[in-house]
Protein backbone atom coordinates (compact mmCIF):
# COMPACT_ATOMS: atom_id res chain seq x y z
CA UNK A 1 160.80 8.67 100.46
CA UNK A 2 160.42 12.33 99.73
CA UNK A 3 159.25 13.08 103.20
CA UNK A 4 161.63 11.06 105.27
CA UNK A 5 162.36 13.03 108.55
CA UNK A 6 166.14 13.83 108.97
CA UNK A 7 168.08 16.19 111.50
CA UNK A 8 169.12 19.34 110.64
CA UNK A 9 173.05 20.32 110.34
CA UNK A 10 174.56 21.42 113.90
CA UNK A 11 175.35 25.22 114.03
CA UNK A 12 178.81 24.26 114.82
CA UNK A 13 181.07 21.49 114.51
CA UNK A 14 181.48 19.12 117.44
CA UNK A 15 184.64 18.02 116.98
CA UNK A 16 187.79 20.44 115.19
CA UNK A 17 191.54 19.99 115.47
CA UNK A 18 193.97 21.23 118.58
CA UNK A 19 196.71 21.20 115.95
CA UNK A 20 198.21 21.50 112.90
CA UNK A 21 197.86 19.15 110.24
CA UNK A 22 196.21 17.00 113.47
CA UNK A 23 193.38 15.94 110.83
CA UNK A 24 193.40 17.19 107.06
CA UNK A 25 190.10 17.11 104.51
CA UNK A 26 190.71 16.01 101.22
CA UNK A 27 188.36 16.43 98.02
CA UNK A 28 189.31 15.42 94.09
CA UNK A 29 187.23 17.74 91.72
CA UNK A 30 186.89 16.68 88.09
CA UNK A 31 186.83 16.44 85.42
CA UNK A 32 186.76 19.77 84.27
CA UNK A 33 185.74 20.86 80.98
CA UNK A 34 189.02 22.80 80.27
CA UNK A 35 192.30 21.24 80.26
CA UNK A 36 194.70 23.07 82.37
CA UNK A 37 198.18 24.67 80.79
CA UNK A 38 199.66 21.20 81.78
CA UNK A 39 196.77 19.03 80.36
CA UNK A 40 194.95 18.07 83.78
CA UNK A 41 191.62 17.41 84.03
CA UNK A 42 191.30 16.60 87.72
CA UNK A 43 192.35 19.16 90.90
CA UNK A 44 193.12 18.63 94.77
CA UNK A 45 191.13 20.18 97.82
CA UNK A 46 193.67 20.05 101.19
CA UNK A 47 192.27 21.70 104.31
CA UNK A 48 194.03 21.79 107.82
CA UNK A 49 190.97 21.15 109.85
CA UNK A 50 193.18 23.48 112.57
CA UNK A 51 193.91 26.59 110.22
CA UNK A 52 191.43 26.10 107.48
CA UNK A 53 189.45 29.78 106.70
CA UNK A 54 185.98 30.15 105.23
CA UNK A 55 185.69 33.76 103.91
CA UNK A 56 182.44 36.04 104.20
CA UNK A 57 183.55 37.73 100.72
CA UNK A 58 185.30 37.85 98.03
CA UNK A 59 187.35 40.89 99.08
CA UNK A 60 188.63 39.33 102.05
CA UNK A 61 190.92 36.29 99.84
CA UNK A 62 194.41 38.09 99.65
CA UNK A 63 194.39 38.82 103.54
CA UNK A 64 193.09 35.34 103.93
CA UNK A 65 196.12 34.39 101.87
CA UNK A 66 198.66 36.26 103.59
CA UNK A 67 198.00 34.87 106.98
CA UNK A 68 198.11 31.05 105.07
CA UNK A 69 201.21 32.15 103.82
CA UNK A 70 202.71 33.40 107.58
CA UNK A 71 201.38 30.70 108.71
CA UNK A 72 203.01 27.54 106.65
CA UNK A 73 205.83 29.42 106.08
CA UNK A 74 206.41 29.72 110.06
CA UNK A 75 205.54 26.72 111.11
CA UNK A 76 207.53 24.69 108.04
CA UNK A 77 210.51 26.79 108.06
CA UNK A 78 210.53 26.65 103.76
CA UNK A 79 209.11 30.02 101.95
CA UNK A 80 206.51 30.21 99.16
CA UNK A 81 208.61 31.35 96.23
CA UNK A 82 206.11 33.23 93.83
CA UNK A 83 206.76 36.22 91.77
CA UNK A 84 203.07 36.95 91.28
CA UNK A 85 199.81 35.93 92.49
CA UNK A 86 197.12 34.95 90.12
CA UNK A 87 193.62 34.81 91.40
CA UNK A 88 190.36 34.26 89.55
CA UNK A 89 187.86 37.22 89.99
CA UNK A 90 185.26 36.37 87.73
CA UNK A 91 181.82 34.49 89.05
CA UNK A 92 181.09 30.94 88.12
C-alpha cells in the first residue's frame, strides 16, 4: 500500500470558470481552539473559481484586497462598509 503508483498533480487546472460566481469552492474549517468574539468555533472558505487570487507573499494581501473589493463592489452594485481593516500578521 505504501508504494501504490499514483499520477502526479497537473501544472495547471483543466477546467476554470468564464464567469463570475459561474462555479464557487466551499470549505468549513473547525473547530478551532479559540472561540471567536461571538462564540464560534467553526469558519467559511468561499472562492469564485473566476476571480479567486493565490498570493506569492505576504506583502502582496492588501493590494490583493483592494482589487476583491473593486471587484464585488462593481459587479454587485452594494459597497463594503468598513471603517478599518484588521489583518493577522503573525505566522501560524
Amino acid at each position: 500500500m505504501g508504494k501504490q503508483f499514483h499520477k502526479s498533480f497537473p501544472k495547471k487546472s483543466t477546467s476554470r470558470a468564464s464567469q463570475l460566481l459561474q462555479e464557487i469552492h466551499v470549505d468549513i474549517c473547525g473547530p478551532i481552539k479559540l472561540y471567536s468574539f461571538s462564540k464560534n468555533l467553526y469558519f467559511l472558505f468561499v472562492i469564485d473559481d473566476y476571480s479567486r487570487y493565490f498570493l506569492k507573499e505576504r506583502s502582496s494581501v492588501f493590494n490583493c484586497f483592494k482589487n476583491f473589493k473593486a471587484l464585488i463592489e462593481k459587479e454587485s452594485s452594494y459597497f463594503i462598509k468598513i471603517k478599518s481593516l484588521m489583518i493577522d500578521w503573525e505566522r501560524g
